[in-house]
N, C-alpha and C. Protein backbone atom coordinates (compact mmCIF):
# COMPACT_ATOMS: atom_id res chain seq x y z
N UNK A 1 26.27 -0.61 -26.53
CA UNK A 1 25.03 0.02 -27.00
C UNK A 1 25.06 1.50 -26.70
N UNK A 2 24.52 2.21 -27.85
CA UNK A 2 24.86 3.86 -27.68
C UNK A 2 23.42 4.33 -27.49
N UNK A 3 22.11 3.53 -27.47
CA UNK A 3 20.56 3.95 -27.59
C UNK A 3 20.25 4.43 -26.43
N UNK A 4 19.14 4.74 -25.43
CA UNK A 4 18.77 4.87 -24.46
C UNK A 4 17.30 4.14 -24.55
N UNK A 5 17.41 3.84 -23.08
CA UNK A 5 15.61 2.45 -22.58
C UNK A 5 15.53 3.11 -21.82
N UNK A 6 14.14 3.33 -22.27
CA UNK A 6 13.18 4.26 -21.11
C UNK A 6 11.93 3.25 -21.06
N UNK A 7 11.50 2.79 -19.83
CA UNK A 7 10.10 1.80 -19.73
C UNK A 7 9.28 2.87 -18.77
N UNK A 8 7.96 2.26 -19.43
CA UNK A 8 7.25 3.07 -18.30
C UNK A 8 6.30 1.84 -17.59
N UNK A 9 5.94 2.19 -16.03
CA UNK A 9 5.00 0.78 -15.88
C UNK A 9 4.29 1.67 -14.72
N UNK A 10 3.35 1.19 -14.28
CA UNK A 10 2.08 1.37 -13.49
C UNK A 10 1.05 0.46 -13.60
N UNK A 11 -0.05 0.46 -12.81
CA UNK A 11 -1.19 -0.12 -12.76
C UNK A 11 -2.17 0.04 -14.28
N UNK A 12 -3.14 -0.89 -14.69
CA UNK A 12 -3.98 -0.32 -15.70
C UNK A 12 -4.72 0.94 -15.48
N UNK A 13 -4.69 1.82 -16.57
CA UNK A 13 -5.86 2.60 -16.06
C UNK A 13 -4.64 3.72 -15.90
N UNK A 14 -3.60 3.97 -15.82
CA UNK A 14 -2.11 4.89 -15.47
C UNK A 14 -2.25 5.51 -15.96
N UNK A 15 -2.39 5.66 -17.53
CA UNK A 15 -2.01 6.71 -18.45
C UNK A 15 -0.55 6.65 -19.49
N UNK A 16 -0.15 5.39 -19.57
CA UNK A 16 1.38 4.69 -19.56
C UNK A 16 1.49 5.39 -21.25
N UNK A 17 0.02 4.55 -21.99
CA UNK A 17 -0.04 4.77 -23.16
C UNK A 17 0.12 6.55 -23.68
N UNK A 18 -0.42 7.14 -22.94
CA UNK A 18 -0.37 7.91 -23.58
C UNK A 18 0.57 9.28 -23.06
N UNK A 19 1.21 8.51 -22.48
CA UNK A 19 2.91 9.45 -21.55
C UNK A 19 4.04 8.63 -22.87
N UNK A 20 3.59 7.63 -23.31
CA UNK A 20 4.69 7.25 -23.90
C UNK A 20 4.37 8.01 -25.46
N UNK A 21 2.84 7.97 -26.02
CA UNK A 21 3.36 8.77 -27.11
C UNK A 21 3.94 9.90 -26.95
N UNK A 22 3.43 11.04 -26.16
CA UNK A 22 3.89 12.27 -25.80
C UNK A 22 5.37 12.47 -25.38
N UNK A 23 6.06 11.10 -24.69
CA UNK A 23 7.16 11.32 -25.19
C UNK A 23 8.06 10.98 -26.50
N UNK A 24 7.44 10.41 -26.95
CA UNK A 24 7.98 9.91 -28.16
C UNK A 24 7.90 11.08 -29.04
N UNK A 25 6.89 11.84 -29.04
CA UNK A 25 6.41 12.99 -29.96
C UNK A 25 7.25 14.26 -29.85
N UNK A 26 7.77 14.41 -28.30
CA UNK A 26 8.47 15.27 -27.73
C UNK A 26 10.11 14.80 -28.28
N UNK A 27 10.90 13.26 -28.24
CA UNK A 27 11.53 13.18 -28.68
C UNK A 27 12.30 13.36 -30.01
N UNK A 28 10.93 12.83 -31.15
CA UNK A 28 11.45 12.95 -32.32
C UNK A 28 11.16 14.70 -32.56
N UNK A 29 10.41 15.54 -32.02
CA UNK A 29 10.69 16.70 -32.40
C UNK A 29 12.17 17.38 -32.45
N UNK A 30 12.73 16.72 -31.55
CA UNK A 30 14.14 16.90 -31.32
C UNK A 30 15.13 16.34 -32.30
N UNK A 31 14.24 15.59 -33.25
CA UNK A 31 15.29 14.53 -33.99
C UNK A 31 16.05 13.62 -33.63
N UNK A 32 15.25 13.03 -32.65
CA UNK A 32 15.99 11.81 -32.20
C UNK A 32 14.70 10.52 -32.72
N UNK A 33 15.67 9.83 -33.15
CA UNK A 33 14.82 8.10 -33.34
C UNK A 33 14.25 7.26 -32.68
N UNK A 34 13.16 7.45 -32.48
CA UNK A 34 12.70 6.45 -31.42
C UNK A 34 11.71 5.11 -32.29
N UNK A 35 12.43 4.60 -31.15
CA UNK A 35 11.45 3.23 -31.15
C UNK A 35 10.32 2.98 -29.89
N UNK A 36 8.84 2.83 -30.04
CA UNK A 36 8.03 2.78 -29.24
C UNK A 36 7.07 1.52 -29.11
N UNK A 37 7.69 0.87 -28.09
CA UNK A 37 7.35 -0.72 -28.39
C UNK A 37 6.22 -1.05 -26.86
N UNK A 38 6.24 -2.69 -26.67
CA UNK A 38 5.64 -3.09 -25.44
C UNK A 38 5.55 -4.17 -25.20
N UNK A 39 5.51 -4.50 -24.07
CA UNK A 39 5.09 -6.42 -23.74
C UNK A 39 4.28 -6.26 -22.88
N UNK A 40 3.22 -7.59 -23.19
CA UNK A 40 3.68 -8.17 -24.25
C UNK A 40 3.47 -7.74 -25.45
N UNK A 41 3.52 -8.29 -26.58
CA UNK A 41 3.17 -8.14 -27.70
C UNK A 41 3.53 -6.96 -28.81
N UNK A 42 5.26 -7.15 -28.62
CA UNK A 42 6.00 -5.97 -29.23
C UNK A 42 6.38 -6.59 -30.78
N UNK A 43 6.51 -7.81 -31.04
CA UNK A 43 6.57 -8.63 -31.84
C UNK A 43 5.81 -9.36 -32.34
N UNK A 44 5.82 -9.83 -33.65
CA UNK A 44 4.92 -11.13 -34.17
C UNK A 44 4.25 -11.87 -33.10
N UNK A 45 5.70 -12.56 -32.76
CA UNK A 45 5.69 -14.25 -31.72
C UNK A 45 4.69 -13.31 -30.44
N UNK A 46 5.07 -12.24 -29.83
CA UNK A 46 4.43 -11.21 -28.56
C UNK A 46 3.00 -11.21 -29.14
N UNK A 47 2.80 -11.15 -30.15
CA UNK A 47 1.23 -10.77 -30.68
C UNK A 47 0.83 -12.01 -30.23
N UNK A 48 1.31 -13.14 -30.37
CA UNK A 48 0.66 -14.59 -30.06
C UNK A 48 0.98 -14.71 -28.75
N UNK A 49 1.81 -14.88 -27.83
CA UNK A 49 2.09 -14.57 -26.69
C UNK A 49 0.79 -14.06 -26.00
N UNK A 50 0.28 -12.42 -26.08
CA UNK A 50 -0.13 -11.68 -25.35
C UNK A 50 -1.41 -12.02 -25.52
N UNK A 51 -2.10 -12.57 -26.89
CA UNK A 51 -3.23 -13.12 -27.09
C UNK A 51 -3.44 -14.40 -25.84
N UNK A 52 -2.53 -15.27 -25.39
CA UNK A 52 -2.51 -16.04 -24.53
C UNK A 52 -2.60 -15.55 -23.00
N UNK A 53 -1.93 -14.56 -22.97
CA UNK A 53 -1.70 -14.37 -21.31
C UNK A 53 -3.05 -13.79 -20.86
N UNK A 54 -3.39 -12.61 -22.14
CA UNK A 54 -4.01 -11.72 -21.64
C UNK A 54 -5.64 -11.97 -22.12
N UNK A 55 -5.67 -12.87 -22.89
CA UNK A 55 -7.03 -13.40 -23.36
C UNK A 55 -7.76 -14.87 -23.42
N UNK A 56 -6.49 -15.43 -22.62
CA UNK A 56 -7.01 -16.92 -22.80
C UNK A 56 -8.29 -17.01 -21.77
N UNK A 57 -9.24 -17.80 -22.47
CA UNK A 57 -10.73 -18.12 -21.40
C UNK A 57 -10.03 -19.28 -20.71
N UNK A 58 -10.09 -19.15 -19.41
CA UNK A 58 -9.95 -20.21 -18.52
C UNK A 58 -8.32 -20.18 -17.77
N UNK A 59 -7.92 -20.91 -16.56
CA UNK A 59 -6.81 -20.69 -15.69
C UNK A 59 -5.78 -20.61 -16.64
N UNK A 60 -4.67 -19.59 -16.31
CA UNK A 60 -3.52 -20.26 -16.42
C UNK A 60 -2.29 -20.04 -15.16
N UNK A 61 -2.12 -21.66 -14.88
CA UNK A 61 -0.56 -21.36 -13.28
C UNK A 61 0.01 -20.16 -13.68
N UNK A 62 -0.09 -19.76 -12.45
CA UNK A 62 0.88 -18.61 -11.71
C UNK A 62 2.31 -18.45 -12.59
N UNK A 63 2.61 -19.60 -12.25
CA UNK A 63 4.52 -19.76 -13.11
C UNK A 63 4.40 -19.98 -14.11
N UNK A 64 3.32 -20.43 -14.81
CA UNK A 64 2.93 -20.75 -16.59
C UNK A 64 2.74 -19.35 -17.23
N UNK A 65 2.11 -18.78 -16.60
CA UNK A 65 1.74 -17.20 -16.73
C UNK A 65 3.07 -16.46 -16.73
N UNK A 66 4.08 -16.85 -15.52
CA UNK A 66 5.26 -16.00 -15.81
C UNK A 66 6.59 -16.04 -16.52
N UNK A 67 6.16 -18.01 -16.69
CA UNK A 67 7.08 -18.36 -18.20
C UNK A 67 6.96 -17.52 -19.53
N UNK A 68 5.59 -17.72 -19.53
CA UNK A 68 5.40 -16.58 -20.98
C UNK A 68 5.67 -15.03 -21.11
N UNK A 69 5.24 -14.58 -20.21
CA UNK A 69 6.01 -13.15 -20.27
C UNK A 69 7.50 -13.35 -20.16
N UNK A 70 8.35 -14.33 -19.72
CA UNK A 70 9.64 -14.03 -19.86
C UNK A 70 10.11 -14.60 -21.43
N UNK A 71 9.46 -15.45 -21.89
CA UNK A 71 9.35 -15.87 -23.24
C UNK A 71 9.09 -15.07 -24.28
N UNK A 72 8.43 -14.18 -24.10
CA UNK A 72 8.12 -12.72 -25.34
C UNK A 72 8.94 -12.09 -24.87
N UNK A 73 9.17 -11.74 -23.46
CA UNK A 73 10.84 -10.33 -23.58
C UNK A 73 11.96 -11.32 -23.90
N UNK A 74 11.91 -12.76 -23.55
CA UNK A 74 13.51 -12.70 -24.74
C UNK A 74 13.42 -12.97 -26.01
N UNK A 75 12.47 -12.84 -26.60
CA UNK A 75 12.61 -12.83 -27.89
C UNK A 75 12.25 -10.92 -28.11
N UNK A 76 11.53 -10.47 -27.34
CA UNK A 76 11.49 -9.11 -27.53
C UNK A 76 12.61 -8.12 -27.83
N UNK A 77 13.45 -8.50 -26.49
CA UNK A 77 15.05 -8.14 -26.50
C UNK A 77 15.66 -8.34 -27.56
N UNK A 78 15.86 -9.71 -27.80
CA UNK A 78 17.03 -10.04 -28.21
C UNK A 78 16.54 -9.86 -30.11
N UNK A 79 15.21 -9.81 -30.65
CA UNK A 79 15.31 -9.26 -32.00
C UNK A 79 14.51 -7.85 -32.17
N UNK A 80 13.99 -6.92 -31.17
CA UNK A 80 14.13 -5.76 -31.26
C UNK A 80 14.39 -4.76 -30.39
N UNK A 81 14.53 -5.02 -29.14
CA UNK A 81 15.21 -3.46 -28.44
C UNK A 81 16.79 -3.65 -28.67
N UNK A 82 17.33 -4.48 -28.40
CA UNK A 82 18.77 -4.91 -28.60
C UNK A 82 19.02 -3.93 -29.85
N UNK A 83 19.07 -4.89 -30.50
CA UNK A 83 19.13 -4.05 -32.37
C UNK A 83 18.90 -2.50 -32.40
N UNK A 84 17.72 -2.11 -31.80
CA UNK A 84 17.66 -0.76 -31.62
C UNK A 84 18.48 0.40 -30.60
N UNK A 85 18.93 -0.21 -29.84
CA UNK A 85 19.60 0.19 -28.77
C UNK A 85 21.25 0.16 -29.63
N UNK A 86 21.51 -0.54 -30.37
CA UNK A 86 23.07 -0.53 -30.60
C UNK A 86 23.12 0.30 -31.65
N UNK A 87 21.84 0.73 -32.57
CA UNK A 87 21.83 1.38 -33.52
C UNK A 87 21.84 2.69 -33.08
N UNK A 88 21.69 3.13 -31.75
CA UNK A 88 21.99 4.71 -31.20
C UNK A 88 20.35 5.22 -30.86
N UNK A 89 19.22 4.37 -31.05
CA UNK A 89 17.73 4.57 -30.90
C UNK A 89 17.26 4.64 -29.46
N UNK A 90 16.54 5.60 -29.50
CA UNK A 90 15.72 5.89 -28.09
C UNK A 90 14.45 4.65 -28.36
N UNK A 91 14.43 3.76 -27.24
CA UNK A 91 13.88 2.62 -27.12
C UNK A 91 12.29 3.47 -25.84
N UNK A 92 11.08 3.62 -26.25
CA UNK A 92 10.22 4.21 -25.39
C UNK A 92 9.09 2.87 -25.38
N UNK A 93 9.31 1.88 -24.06
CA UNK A 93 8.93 0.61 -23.47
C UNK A 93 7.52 0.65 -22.72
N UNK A 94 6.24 -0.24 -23.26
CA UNK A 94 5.40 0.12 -22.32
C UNK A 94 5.49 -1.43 -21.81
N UNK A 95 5.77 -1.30 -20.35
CA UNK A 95 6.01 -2.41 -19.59
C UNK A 95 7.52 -3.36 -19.82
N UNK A 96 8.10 -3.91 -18.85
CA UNK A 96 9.06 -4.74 -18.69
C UNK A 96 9.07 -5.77 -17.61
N UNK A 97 10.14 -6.08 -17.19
CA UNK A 97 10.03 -7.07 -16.30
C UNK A 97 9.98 -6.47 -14.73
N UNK A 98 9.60 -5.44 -14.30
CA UNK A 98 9.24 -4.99 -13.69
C UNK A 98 7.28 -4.84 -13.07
N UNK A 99 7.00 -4.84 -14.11
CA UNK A 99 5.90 -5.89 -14.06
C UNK A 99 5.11 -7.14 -13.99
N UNK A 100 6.33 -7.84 -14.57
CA UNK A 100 6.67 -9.14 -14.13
C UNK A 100 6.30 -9.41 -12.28
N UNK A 101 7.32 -8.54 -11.82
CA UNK A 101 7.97 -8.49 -10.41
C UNK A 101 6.24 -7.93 -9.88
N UNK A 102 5.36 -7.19 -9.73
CA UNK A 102 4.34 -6.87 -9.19
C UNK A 102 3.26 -7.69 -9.58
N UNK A 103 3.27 -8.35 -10.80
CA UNK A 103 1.90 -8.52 -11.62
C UNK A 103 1.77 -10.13 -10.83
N UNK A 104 3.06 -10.36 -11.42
CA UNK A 104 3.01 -12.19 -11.36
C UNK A 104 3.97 -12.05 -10.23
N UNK A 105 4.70 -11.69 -9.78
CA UNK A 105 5.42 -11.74 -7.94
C UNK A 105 4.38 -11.57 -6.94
N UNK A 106 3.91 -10.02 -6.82
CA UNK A 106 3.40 -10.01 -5.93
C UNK A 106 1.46 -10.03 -6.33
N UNK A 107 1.16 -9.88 -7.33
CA UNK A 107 -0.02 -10.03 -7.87
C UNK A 107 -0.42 -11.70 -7.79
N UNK A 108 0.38 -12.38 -8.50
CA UNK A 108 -0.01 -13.92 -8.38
C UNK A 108 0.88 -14.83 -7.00
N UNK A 109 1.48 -13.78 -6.32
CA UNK A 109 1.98 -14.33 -5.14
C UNK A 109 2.77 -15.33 -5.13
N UNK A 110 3.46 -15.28 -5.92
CA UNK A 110 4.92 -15.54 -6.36
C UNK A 110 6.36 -15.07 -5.72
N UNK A 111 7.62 -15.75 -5.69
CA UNK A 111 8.33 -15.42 -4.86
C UNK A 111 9.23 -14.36 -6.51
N UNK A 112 8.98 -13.12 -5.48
CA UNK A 112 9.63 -12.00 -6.33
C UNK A 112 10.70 -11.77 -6.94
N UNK A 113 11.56 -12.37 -5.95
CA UNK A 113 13.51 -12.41 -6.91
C UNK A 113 13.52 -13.56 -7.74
N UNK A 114 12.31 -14.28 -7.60
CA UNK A 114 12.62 -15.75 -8.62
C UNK A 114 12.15 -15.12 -10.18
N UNK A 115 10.66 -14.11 -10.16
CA UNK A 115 9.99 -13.53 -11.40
C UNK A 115 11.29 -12.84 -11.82
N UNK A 116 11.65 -12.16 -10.95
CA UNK A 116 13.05 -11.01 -11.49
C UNK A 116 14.13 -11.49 -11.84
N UNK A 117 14.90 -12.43 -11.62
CA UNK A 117 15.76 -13.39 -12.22
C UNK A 117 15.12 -14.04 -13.21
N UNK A 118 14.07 -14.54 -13.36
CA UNK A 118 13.65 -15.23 -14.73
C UNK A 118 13.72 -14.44 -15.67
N UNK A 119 13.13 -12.90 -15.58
CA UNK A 119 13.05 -12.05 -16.69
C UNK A 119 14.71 -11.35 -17.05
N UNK A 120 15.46 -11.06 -16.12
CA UNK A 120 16.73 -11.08 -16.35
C UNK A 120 17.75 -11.65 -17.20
N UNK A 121 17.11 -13.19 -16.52
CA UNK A 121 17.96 -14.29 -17.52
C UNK A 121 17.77 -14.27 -18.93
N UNK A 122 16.24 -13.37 -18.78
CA UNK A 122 15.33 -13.66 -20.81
C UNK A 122 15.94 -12.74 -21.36
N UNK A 123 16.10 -11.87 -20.50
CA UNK A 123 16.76 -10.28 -20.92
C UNK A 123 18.32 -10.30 -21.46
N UNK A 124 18.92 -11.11 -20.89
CA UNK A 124 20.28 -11.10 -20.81
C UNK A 124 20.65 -10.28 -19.80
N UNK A 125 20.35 -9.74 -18.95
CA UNK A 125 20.60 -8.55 -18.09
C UNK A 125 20.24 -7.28 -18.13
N UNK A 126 19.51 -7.29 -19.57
CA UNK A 126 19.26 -5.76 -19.70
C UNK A 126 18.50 -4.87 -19.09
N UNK A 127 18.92 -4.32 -18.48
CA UNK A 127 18.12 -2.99 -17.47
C UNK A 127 17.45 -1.54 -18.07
N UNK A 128 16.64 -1.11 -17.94
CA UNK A 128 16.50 0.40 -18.22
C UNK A 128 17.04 1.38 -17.73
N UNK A 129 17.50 2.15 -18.37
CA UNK A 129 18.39 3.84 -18.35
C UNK A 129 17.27 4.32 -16.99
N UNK A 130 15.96 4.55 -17.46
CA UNK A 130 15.04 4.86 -16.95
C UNK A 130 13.44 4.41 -16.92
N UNK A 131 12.80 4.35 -15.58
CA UNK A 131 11.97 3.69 -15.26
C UNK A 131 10.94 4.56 -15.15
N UNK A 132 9.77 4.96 -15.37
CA UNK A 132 8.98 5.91 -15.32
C UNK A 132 7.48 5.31 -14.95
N UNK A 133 7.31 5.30 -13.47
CA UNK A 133 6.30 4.81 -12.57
C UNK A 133 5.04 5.53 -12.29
N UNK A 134 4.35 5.64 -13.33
CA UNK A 134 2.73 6.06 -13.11
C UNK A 134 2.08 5.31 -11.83
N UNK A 135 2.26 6.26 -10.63
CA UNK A 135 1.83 5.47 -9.35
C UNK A 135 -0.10 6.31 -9.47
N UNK A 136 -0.91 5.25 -9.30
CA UNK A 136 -2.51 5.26 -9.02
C UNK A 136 -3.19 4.90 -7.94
N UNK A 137 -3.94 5.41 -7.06
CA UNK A 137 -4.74 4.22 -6.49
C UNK A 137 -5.55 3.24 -7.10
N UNK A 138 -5.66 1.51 -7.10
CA UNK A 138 -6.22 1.02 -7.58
C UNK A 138 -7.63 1.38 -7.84
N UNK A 139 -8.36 2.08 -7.11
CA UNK A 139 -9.88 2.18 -7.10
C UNK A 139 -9.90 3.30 -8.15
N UNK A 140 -8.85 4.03 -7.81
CA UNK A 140 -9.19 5.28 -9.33
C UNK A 140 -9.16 5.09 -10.35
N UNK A 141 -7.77 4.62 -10.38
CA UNK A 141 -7.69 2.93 -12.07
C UNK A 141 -8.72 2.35 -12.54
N UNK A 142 -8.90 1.75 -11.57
CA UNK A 142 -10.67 1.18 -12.15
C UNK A 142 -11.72 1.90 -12.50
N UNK A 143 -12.06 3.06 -12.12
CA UNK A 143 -12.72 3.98 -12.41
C UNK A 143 -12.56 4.44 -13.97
N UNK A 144 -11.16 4.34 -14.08
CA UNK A 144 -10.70 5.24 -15.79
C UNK A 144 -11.02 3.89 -16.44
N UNK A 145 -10.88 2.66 -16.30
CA UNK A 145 -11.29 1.87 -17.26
C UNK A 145 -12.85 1.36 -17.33
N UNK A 146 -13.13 1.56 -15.96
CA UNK A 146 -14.75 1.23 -16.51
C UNK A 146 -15.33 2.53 -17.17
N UNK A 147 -14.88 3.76 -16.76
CA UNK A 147 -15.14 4.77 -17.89
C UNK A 147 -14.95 4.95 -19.09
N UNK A 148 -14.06 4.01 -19.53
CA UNK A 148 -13.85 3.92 -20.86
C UNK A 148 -14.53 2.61 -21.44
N UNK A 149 -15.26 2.36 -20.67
CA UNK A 149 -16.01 0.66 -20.90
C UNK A 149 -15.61 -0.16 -21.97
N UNK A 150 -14.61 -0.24 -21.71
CA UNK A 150 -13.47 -1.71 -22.34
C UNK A 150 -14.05 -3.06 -21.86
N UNK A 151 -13.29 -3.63 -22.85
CA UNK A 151 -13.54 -5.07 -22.18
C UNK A 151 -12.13 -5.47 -21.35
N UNK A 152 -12.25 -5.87 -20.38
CA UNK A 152 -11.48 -6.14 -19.35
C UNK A 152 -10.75 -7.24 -20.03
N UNK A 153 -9.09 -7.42 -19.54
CA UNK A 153 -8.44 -8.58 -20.19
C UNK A 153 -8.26 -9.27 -18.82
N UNK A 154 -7.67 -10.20 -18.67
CA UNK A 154 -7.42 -11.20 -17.95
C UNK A 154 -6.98 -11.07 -16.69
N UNK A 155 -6.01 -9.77 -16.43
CA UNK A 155 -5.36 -9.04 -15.73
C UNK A 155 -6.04 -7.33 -15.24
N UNK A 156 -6.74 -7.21 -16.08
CA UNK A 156 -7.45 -5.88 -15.40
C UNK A 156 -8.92 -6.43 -14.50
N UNK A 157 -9.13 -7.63 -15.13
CA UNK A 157 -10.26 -8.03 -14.36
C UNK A 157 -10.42 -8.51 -12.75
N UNK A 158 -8.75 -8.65 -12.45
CA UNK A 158 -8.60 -9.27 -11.27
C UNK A 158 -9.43 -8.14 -9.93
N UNK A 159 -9.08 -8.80 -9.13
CA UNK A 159 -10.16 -7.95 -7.89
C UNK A 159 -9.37 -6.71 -7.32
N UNK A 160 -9.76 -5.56 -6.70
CA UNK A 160 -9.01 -4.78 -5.81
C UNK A 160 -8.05 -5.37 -5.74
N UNK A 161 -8.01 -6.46 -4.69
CA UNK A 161 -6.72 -6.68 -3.71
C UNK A 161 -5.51 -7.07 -4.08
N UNK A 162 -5.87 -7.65 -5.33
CA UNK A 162 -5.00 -7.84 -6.13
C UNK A 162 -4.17 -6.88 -6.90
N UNK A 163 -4.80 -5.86 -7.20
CA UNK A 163 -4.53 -4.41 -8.12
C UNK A 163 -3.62 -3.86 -6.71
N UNK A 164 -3.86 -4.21 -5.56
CA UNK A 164 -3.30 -2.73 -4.57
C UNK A 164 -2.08 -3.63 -4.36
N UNK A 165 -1.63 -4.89 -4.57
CA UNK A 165 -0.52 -5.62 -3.83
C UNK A 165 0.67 -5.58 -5.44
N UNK A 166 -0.28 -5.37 -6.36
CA UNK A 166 0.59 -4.64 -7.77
C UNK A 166 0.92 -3.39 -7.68
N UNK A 167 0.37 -2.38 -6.92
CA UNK A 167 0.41 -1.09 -6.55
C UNK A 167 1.73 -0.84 -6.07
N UNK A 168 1.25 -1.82 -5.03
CA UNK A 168 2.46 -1.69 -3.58
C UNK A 168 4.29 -2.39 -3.81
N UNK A 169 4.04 -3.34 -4.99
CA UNK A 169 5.27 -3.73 -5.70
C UNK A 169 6.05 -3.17 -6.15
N UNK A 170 5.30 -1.96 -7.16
CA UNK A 170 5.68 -1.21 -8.28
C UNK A 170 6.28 0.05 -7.43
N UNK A 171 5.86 0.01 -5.93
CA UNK A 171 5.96 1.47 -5.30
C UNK A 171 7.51 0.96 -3.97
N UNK A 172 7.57 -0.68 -4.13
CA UNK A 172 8.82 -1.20 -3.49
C UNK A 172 10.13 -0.60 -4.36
N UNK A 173 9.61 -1.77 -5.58
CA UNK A 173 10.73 -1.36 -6.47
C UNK A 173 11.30 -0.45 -7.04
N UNK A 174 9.77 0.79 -6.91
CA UNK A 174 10.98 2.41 -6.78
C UNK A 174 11.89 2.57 -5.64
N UNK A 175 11.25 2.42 -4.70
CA UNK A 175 11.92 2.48 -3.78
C UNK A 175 13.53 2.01 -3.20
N UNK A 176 13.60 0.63 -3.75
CA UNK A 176 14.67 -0.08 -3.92
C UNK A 176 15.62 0.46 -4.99
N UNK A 177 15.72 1.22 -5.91
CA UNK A 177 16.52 1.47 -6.88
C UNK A 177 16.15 2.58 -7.57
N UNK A 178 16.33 3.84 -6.42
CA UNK A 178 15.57 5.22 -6.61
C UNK A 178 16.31 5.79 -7.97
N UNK A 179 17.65 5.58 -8.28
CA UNK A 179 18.03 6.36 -9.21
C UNK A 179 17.59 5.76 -10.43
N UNK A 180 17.01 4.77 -11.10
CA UNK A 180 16.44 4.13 -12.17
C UNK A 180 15.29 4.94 -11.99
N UNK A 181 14.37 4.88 -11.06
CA UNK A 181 13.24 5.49 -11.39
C UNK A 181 13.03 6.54 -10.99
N UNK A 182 11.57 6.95 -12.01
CA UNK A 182 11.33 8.41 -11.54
C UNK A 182 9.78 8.06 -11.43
N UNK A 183 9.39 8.38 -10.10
CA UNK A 183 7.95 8.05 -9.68
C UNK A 183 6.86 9.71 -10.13
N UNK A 184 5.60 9.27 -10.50
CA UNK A 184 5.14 10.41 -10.99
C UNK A 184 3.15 10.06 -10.70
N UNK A 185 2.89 10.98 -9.97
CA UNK A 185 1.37 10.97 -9.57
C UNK A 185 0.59 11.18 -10.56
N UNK A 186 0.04 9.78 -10.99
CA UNK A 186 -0.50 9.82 -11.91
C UNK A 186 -2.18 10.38 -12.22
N UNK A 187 -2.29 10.94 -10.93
CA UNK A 187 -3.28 11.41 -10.51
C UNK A 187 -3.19 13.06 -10.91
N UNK A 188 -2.41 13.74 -11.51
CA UNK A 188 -1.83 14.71 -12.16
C UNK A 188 -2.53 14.89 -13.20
N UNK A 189 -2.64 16.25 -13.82
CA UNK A 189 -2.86 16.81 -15.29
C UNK A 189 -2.03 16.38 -16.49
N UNK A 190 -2.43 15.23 -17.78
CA UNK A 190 -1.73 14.69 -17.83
C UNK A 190 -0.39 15.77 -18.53
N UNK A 191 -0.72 17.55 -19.02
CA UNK A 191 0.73 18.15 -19.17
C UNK A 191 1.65 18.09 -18.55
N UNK A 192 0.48 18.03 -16.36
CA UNK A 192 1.91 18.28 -15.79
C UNK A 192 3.27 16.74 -15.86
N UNK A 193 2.22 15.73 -16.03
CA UNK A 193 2.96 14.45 -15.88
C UNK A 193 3.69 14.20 -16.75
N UNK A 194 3.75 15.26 -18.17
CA UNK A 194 4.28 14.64 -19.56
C UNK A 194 5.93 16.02 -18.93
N UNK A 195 5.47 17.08 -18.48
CA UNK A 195 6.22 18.17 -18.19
C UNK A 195 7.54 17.19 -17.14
N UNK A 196 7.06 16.51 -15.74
CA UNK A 196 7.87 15.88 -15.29
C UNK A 196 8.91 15.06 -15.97
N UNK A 197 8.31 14.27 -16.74
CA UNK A 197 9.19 13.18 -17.32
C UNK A 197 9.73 14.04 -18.93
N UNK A 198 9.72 14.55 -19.14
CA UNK A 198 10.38 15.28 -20.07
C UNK A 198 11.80 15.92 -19.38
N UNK A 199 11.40 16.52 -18.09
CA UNK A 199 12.29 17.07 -17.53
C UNK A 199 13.77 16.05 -16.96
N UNK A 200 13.34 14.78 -16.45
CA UNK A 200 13.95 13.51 -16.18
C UNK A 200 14.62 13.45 -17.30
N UNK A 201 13.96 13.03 -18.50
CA UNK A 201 14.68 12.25 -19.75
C UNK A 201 15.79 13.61 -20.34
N UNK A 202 15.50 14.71 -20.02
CA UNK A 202 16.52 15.53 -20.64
C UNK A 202 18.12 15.70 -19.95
N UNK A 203 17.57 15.06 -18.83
CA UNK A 203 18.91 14.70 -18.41
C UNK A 203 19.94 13.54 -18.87
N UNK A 204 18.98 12.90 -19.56
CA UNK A 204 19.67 11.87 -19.95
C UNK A 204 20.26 11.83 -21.47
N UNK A 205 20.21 13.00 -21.78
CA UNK A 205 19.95 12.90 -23.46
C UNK A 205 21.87 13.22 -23.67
């Protein structure tokens, strides 16, 4: 594969969405091809998928919950970042299995290398070039979405404690594999935050 994967992940409320158009916007000015996708729901089957995870009224298990997200990234993978990635395409990811690892590891209290091997296995192995970690405090997060008075999905609705032990995942797993990621205070102006990660990805180009 000659493309480059760039994911971005953080807490709700980050700013993920709109670091990824700005890079995307920044990319193709350059004339490069991007593809700007997400999970769930990067695909058809993901559209039905994400309608489930993220909207179903009533429980769903911990591991039922993390079957399905590994169920939309391998079909995500394997019929569109794949394809795009071998075609020489800048792949710009909102969320991966890295979220997996905080949301449903340490969020649904799950054993963490088991979420990360499941999504691996869906993946085939595929890793990101680069990881781009909108770190928040949960309480400020919440703040940007009840300011935007959304309706809460399934997963933004959960409580604090839950949001800070997703926090604290997302801020391991930089930690653990510093050169994949590039951590960025998302508590920032969002130029200066689009200025950082511009600066990252040009290294990679």
């Amino acid at each position: 594969m000659t493309g480059l994967f760039i994911t971005l992940e953080g807490g709700d409320g980050s700013g993920k969405s709109t670091q990824a158009r700005l890079l995307t916007e920044w990319l193709e000015g350059q004339g490069r091809s991007v593809l700007r996708t997400r999970e769930p729901g990067g695909t058809d089957v993901g559209v039905e998928i994400r309608e489930i995870v993220l909207h179903h009224r009533g429980e769903i298990a911990p591991r039922a919950e993390a079957l399905l997200y590994a169920a939309d990234r391998a079909h995500h993978i394997a019929t569109k970042v794949r394809p795009a990635l071998v075609r020489g395409e800048t792949v710009i990811q909102d969320r991966y299995l890295d979220s997996s690892v905080a949301y449903q590891g340490a969020g649904r209290v799950l054993e963490r290398g088991e979420v990360r091997d499941l999504s691996l296995w869906a993946a085939e192995g595929l890793l990101p070039d680069l990881t781009i970690l909108l770190d928040l405090d949960e309480t400020v997060a919440r703040g940007r979405l009840d300011a935007d008075n959304k309706r809460f999905d399934r997963l933004e609705a959960e409580k604090n404690e839950f949001h800070a032990r997703v926090r604290s995942a997302f801020l391991d797993l930089a930690a653990a594999e510093p050169a994949r990621f590039l951590v960025v205070d998302a508590a920032a102006p969002v130029d200066t935050i689009a200025e950082a990660i511009r600066a990252r990805v040009a290294t990679l180009l």
